[in-house]
Every structure is written in structure tokens, then in C-alpha cells.
PDB file of N, CA and C in Angstrom:
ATOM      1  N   UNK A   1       0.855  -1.171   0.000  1.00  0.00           N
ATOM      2  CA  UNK A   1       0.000   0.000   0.000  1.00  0.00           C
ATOM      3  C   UNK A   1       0.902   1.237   0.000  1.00  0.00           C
ATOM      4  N   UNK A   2       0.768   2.193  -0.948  1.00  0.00           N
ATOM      5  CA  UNK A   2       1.440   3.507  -0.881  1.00  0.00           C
ATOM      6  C   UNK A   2       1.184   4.185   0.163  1.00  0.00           C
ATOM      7  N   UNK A   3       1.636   5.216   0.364  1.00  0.00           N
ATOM      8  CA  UNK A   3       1.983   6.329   1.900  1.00  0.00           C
ATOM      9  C   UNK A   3       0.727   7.164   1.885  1.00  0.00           C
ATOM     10  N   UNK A   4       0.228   7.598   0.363  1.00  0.00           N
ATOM     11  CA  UNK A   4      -0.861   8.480   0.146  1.00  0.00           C
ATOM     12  C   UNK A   4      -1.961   7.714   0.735  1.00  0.00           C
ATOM     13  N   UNK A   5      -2.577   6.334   0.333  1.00  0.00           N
ATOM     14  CA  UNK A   5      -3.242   5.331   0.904  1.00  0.00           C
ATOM     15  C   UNK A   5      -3.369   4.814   1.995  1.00  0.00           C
ATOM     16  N   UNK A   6      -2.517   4.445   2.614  1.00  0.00           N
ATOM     17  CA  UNK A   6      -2.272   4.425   3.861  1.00  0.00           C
ATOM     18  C   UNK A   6      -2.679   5.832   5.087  1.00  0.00           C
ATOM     19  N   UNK A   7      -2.500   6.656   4.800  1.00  0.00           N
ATOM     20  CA  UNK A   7      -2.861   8.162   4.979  1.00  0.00           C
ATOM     21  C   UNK A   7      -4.102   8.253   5.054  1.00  0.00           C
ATOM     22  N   UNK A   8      -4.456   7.935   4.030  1.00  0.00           N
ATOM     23  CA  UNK A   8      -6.334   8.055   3.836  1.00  0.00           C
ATOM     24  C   UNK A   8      -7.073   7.109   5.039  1.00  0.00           C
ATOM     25  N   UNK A   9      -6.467   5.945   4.648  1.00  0.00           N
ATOM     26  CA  UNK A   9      -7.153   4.781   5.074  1.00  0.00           C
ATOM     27  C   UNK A   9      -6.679   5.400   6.861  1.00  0.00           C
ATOM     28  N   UNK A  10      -6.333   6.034   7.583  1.00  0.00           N
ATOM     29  CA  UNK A  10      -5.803   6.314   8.759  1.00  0.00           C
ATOM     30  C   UNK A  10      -6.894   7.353   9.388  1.00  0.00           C
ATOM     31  N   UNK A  11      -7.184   8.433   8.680  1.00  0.00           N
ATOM     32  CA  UNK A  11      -7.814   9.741   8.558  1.00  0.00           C
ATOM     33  C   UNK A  11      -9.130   9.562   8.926  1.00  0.00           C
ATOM     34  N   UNK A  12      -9.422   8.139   7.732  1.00  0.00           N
ATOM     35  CA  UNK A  12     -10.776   7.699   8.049  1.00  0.00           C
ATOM     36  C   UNK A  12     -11.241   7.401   8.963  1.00  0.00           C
ATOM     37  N   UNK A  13     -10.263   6.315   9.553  1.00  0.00           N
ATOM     38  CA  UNK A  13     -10.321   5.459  10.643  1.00  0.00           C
ATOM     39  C   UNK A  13     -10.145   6.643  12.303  1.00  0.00           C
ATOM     40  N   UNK A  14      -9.686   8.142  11.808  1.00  0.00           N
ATOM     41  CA  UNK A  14      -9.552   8.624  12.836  1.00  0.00           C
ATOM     42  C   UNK A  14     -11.101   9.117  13.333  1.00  0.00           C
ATOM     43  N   UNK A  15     -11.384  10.079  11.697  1.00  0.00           N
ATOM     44  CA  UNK A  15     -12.745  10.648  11.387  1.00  0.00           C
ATOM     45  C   UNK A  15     -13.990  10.108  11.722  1.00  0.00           C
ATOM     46  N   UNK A  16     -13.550   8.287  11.622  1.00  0.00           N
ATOM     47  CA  UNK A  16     -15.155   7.700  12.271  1.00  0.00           C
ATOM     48  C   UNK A  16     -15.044   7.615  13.856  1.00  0.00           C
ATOM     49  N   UNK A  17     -13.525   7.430  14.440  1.00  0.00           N
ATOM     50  CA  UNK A  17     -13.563   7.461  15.899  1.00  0.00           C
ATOM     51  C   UNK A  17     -14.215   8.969  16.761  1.00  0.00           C
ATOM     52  N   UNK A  18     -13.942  10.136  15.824  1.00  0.00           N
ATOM     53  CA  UNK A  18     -14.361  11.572  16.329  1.00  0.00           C
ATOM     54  C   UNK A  18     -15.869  11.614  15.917  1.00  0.00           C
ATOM     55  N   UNK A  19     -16.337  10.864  15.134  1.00  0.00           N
ATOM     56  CA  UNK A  19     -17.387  11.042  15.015  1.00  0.00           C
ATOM     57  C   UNK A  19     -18.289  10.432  15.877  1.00  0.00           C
ATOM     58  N   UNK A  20     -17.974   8.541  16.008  1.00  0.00           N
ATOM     59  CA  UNK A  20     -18.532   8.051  16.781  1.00  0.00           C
ATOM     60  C   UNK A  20     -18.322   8.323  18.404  1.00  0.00           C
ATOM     61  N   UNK A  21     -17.429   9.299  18.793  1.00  0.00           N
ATOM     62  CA  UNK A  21     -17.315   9.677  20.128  1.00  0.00           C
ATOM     63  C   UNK A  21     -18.054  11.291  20.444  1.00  0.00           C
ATOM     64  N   UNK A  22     -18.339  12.024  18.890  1.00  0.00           N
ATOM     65  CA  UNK A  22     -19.612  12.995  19.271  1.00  0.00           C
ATOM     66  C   UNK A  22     -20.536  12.623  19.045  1.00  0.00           C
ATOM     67  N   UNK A  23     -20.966  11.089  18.658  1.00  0.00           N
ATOM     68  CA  UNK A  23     -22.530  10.747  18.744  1.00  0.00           C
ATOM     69  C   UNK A  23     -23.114  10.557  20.030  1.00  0.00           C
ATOM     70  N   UNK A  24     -21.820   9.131  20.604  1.00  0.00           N
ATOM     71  CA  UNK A  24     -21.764   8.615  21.350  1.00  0.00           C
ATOM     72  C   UNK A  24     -21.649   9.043  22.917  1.00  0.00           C
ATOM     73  N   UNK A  25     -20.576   9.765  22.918  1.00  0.00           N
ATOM     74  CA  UNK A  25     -19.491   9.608  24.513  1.00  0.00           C
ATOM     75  C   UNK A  25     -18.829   8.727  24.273  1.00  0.00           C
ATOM     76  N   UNK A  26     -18.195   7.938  25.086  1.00  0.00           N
ATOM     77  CA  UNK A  26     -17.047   6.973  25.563  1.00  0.00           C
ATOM     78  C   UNK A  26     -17.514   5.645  25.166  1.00  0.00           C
ATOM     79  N   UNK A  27     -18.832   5.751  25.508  1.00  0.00           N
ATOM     80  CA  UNK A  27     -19.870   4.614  25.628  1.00  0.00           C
ATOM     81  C   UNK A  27     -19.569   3.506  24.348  1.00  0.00           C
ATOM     82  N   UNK A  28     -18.510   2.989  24.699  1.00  0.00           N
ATOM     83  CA  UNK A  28     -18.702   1.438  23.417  1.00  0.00           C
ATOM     84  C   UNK A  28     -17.199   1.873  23.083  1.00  0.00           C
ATOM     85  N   UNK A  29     -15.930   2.778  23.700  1.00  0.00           N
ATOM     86  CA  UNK A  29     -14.966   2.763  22.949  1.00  0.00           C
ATOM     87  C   UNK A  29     -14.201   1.637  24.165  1.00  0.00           C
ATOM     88  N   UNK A  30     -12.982   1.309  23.306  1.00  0.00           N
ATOM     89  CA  UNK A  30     -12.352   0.374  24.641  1.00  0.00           C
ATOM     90  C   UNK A  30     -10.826   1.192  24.787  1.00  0.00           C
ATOM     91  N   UNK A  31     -10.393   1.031  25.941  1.00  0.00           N
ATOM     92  CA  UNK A  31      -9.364   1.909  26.351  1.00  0.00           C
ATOM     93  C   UNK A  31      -7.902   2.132  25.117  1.00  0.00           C
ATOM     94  N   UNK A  32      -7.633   0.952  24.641  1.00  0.00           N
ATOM     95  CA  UNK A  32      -7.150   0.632  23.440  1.00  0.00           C
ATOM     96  C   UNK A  32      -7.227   2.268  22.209  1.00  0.00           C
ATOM     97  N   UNK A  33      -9.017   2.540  21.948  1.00  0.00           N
ATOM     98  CA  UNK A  33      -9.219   3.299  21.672  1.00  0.00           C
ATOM     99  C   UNK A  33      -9.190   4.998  22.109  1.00  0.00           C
ATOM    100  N   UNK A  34      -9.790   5.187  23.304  1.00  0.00           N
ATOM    101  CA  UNK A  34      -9.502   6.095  23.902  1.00  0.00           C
ATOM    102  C   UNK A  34      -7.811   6.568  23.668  1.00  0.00           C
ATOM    103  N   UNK A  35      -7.003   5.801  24.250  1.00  0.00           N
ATOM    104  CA  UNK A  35      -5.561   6.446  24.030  1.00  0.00           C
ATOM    105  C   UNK A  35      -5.356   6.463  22.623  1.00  0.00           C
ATOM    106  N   UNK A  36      -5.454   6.048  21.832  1.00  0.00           N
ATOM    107  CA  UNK A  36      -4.912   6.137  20.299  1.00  0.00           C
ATOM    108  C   UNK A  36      -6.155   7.428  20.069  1.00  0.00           C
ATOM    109  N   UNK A  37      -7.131   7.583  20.174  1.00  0.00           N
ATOM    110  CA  UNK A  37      -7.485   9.195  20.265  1.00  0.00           C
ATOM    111  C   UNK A  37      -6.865   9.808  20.672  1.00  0.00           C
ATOM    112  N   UNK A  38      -6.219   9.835  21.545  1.00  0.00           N
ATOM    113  CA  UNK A  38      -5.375  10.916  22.500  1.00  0.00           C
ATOM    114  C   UNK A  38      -3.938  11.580  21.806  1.00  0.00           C
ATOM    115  N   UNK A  39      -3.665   9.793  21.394  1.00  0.00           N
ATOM    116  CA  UNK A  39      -1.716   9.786  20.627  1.00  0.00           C
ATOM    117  C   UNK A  39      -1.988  10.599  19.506  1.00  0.00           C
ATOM    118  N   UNK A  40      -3.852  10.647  18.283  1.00  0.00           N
ATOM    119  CA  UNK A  40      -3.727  11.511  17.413  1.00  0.00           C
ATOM    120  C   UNK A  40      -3.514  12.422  17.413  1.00  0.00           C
ATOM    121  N   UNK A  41      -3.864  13.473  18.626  1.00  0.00           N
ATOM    122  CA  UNK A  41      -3.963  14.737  18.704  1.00  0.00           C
ATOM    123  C   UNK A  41      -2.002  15.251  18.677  1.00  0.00           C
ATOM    124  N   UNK A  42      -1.269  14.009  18.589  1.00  0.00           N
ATOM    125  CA  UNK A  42       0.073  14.976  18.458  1.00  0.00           C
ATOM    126  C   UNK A  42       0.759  14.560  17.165  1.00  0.00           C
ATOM    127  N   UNK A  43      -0.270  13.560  17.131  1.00  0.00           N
ATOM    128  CA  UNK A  43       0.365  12.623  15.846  1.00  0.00           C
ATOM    129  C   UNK A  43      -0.317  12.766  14.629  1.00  0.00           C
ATOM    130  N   UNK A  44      -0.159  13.871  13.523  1.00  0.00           N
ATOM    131  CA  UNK A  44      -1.105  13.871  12.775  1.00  0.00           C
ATOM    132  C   UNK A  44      -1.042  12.939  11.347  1.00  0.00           C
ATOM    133  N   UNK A  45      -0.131  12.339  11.122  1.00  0.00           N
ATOM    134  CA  UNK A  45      -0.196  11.793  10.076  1.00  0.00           C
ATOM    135  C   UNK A  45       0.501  10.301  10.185  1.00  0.00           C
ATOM    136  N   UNK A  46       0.473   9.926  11.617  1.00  0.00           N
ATOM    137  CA  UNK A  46       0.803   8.229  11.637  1.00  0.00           C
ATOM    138  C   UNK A  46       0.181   7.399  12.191  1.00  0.00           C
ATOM    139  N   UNK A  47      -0.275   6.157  11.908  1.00  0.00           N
ATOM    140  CA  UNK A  47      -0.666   5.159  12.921  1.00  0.00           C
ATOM    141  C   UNK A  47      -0.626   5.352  14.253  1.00  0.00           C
ATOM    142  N   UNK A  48      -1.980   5.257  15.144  1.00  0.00           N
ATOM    143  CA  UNK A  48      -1.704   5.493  16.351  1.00  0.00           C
ATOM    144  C   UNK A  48      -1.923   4.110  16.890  1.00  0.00           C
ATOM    145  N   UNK A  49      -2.538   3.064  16.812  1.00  0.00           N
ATOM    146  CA  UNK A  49      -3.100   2.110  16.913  1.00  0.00           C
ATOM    147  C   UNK A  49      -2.495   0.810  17.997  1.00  0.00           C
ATOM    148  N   UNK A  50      -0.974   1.214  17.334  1.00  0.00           N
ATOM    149  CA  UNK A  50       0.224  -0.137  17.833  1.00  0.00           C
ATOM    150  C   UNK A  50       0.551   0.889  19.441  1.00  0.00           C
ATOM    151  N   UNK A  51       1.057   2.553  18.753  1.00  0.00           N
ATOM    152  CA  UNK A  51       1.236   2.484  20.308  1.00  0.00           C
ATOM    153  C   UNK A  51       0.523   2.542  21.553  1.00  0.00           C
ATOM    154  N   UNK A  52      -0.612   2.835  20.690  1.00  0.00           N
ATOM    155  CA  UNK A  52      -1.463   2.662  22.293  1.00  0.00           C
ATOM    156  C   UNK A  52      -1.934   1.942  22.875  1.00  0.00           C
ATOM    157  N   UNK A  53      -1.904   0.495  21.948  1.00  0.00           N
ATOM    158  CA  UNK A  53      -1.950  -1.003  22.528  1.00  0.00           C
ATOM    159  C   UNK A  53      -0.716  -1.299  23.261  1.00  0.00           C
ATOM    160  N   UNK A  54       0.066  -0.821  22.970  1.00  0.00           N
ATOM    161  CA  UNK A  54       1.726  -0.918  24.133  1.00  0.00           C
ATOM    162  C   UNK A  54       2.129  -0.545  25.066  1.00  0.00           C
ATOM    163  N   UNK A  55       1.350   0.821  25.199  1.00  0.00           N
ATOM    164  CA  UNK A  55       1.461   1.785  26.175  1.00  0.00           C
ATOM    165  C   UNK A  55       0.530   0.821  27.255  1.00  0.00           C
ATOM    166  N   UNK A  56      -0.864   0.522  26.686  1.00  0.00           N
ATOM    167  CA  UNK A  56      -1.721  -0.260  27.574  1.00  0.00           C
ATOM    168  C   UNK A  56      -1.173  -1.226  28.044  1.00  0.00           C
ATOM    169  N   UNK A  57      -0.457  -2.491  27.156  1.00  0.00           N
ATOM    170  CA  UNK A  57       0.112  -3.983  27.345  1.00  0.00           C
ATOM    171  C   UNK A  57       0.903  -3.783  29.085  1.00  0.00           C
ATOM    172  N   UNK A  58       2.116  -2.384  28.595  1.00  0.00           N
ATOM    173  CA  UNK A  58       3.101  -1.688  29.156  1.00  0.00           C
ATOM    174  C   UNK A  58       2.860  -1.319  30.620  1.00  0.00           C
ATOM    175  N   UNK A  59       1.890  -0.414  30.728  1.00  0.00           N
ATOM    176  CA  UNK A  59       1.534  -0.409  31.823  1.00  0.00           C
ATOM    177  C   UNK A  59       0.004  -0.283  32.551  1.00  0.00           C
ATOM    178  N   UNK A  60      -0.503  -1.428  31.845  1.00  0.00           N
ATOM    179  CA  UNK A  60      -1.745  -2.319  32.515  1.00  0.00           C
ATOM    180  C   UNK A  60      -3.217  -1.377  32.340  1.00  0.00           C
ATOM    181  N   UNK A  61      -3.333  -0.260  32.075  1.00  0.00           N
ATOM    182  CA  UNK A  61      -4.658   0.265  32.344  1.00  0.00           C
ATOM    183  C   UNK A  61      -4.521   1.761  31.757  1.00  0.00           C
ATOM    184  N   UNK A  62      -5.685   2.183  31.148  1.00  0.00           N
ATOM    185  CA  UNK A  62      -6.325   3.788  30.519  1.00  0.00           C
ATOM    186  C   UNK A  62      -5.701   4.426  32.026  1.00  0.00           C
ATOM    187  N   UNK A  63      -6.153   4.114  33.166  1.00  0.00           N
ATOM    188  CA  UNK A  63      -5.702   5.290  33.986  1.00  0.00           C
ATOM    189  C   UNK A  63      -4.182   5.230  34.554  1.00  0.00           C
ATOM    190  N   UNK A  64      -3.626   4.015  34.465  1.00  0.00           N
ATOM    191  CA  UNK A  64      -1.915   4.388  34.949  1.00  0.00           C
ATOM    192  C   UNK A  64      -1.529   4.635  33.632  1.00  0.00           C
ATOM    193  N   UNK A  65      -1.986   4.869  32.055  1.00  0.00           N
ATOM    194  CA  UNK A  65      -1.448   5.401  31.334  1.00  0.00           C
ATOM    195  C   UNK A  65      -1.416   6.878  31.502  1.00  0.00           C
ATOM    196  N   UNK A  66      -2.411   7.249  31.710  1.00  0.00           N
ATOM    197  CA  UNK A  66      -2.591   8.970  32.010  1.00  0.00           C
ATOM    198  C   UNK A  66      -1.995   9.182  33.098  1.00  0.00           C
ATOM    199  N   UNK A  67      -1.247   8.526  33.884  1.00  0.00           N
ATOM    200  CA  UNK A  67      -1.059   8.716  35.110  1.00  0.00           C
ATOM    201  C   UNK A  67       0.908   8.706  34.976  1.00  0.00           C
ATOM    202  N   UNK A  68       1.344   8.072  34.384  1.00  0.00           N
ATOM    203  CA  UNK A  68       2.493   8.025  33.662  1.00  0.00           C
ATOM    204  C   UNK A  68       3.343   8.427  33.396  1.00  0.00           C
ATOM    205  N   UNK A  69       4.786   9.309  34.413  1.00  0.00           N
ATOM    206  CA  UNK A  69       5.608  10.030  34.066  1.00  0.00           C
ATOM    207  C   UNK A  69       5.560  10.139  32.437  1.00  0.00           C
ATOM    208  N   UNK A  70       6.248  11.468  32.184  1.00  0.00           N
ATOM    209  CA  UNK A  70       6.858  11.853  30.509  1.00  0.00           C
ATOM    210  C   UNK A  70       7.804  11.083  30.357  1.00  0.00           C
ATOM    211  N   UNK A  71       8.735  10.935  31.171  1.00  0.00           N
ATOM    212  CA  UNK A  71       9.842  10.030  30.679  1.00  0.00           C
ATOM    213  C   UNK A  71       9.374   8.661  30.177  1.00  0.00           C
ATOM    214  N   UNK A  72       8.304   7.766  30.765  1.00  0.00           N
ATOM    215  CA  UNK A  72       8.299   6.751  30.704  1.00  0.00           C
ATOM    216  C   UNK A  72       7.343   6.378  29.464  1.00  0.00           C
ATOM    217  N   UNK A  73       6.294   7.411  29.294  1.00  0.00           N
ATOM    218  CA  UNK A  73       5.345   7.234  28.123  1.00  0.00           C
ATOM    219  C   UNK A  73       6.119   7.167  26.655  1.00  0.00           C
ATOM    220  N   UNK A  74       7.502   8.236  27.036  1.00  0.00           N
ATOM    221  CA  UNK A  74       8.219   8.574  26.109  1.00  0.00           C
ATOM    222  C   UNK A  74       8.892   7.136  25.255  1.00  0.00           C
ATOM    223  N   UNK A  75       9.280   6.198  26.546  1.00  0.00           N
ATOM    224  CA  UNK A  75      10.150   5.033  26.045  1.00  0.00           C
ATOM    225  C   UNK A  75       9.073   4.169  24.996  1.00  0.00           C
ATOM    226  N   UNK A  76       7.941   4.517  25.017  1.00  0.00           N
ATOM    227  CA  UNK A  76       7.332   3.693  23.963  1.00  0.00           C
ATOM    228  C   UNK A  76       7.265   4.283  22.758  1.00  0.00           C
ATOM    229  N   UNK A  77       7.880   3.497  21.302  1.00  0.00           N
ATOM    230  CA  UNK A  77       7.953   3.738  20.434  1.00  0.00           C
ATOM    231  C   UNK A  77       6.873   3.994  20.348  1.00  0.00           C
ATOM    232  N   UNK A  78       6.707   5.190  19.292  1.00  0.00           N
ATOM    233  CA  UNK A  78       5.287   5.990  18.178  1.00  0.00           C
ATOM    234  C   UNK A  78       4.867   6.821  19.778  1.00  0.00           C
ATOM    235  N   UNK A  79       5.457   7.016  20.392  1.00  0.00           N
ATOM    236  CA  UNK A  79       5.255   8.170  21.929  1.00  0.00           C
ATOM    237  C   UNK A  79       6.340   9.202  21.835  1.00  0.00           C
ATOM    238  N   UNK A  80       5.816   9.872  21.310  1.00  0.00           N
ATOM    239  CA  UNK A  80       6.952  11.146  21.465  1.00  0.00           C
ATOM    240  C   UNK A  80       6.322  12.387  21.980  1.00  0.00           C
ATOM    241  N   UNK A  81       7.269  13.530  22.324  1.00  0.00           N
ATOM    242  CA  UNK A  81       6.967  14.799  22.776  1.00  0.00           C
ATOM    243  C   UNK A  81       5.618  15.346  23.117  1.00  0.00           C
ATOM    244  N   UNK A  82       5.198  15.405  21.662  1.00  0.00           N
ATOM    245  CA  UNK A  82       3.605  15.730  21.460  1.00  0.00           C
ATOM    246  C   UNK A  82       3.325  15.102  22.476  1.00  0.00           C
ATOM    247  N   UNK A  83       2.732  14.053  21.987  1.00  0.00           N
ATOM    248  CA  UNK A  83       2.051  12.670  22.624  1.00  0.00           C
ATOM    249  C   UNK A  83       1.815  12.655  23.521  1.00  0.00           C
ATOM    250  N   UNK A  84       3.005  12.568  24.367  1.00  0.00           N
ATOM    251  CA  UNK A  84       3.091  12.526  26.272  1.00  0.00           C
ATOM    252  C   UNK A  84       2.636  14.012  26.881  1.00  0.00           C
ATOM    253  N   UNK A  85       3.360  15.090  25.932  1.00  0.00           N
ATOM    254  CA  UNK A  85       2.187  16.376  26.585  1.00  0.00           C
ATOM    255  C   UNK A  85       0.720  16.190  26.150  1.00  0.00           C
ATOM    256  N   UNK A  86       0.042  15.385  25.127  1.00  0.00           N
ATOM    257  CA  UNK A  86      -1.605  15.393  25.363  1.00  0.00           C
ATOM    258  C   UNK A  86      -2.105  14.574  26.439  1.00  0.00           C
ATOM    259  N   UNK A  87      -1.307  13.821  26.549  1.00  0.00           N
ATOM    260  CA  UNK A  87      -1.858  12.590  27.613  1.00  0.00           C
ATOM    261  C   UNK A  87      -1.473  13.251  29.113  1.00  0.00           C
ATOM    262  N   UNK A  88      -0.460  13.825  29.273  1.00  0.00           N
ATOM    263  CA  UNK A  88      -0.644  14.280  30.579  1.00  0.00           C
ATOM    264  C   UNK A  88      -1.478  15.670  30.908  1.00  0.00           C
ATOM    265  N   UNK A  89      -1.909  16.760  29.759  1.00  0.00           N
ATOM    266  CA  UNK A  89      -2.554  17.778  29.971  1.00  0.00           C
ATOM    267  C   UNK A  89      -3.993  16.867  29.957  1.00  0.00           C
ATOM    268  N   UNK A  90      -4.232  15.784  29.083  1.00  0.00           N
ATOM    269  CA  UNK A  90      -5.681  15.469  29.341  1.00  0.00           C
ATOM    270  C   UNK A  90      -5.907  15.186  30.627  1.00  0.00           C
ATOM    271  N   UNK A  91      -5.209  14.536  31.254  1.00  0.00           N
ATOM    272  CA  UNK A  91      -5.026  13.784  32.129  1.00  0.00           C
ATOM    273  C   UNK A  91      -4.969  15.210  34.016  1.00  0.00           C
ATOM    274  N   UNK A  92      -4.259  16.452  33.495  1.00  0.00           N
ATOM    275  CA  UNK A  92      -4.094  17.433  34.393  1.00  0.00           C
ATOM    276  C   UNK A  92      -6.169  18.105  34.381  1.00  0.00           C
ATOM    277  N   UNK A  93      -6.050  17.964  33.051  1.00  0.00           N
ATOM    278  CA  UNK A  93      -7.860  18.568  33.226  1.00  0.00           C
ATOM    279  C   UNK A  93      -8.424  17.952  33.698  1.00  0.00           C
ATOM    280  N   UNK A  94      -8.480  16.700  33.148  1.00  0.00           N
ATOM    281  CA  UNK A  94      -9.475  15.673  34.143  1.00  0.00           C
ATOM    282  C   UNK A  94      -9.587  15.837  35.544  1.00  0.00           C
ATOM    283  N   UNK A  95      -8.763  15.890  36.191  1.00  0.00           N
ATOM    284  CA  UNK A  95      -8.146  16.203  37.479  1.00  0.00           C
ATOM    285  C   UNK A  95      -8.429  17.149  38.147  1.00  0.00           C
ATOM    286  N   UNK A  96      -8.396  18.836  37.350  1.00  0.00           N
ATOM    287  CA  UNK A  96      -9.092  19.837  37.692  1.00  0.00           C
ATOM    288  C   UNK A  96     -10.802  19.816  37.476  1.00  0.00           C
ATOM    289  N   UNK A  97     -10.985  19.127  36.815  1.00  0.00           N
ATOM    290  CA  UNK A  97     -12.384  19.138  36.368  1.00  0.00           C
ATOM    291  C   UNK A  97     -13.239  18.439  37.494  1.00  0.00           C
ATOM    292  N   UNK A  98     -12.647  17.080  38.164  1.00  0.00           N
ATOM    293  CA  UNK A  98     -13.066  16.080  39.317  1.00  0.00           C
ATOM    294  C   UNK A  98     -12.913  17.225  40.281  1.00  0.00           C
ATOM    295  N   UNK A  99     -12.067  18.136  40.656  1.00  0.00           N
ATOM    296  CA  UNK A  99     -11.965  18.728  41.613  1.00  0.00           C
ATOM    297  C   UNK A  99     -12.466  19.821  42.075  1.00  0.00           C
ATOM    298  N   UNK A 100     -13.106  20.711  40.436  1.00  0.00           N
ATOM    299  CA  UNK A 100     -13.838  21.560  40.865  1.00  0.00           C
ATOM    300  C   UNK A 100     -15.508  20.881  41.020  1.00  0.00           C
ATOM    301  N   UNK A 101     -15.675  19.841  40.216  1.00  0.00           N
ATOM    302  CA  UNK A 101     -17.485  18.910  40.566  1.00  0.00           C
ATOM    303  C   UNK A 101     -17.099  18.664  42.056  1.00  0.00           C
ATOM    304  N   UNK A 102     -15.936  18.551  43.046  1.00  0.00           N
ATOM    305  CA  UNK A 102     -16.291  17.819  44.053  1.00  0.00           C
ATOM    306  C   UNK A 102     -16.531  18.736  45.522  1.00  0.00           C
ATOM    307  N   UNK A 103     -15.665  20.128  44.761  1.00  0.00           N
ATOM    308  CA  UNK A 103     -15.541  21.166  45.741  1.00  0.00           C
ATOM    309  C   UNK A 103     -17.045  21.541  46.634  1.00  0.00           C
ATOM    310  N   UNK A 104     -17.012  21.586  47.893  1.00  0.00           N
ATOM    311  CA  UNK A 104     -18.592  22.169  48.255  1.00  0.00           C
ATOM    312  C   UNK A 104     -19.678  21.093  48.519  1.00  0.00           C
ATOM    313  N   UNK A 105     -19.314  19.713  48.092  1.00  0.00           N
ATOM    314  CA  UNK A 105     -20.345  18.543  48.047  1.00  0.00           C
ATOM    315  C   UNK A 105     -20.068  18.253  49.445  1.00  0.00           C
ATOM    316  N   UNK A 106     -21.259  17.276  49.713  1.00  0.00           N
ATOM    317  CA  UNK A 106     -21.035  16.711  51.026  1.00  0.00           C
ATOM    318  C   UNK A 106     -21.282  15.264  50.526  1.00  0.00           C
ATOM    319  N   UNK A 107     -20.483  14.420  51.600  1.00  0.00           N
ATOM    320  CA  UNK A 107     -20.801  12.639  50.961  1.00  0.00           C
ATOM    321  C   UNK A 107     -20.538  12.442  52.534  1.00  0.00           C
ATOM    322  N   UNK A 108     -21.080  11.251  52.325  1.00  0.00           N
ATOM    323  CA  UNK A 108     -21.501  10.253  53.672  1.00  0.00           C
ATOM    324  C   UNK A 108     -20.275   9.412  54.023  1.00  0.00           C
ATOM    325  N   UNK A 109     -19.558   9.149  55.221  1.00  0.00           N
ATOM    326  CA  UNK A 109     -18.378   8.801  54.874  1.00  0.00           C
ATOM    327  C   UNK A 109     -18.932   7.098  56.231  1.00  0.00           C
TER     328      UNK A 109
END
């Protein structure tokens, strides 16, 4: 398969994941997926697919991936620079986001 093809066939495969995650939500993606969404946002024109099945294999779960020094996300091939800054800024919002929903609540302990 040529580079132009390959390209396409990638784009697509990104285009139906953004699509089916503004129909959807999360609802039906598997973590596998979720991070290779994530690796696109630095990666615009390569396979995200392998590393974010590695990153997962690597270290066991969607949340100790986000959770994941830079150095260490880094050692996985197709993880570079970009990459590890989307996954840890997603990962810093999330965080602020849990913290401002929790501020002011009361729970039953």
C-alpha cells in the first residue's frame, strides 16, 4: 500500500472514531481506543493504533497510562513529545475538572 493510501485509510479510521465519540461519549470505545485518540492529537499523520496497545500492554490500564511520568510514556515507540504532553494535559484537566465537581459537596463517609 502507498503512503498516500495508507494516509487516507488512517484519517478515516480517525474521522469515524471523532465522530462516533460525538454521537456517542465513551460509551462502546475500549481503552485501546480512547488512548490512540489521545496519541492523534500529536500525531497527525501516523498510525496510532500499535502504540497505544503498548502503552496499555506496558503499563496495565487507561488510567496508569494517564497517570504516567513523561519520561516513561516517552520510552514507547510511536510516543513522542507531542504525545506525552496530550496525555498528561488530558489527564491534568481531568483532574481539575473532578476537583472543581467535588468542591462544596457533602458525601456520607
Amino acid at each position: 500500500m502507498e503512503k498516500e493510501d495508507w494516509q487516507k485509510k488512517g484519517s478515516g479510521h480517525r474521522q469515524r472514531l471523532r465522530d462516533r465519540f460525538l454521537e456517542r461519549g465513551l460509551d462502546g470505545f475500549s481503552d485501546a481506543e480512547i488512548v490512540e485518540l489521545l496519541l492523534s492529537f500529536g500525531t497527525p499523520r501516523s498510525d496510532c493504533k500499535e502504540p497505544a496497545r503498548k502503552a496499555l500492554k506496558v503499563f496495565g490500564s487507561l488510567s496508569a497510562v494517564l497517570e504516567e511520568p513523561l519520561p516513561s510514556l516517552r520510552k514507547i515507540d510511536g510516543i513522542g513529545p507531542k504525545n506525552a504532553f496530550a496525555i498528561h494535559f488530558i489527564q491534568a484537566v481531568a483532574r481539575r475538572y473532578l476537583k472543581n465537581r467535588l468542591e462544596g459537596k457533602r458525601y456520607l463517609h
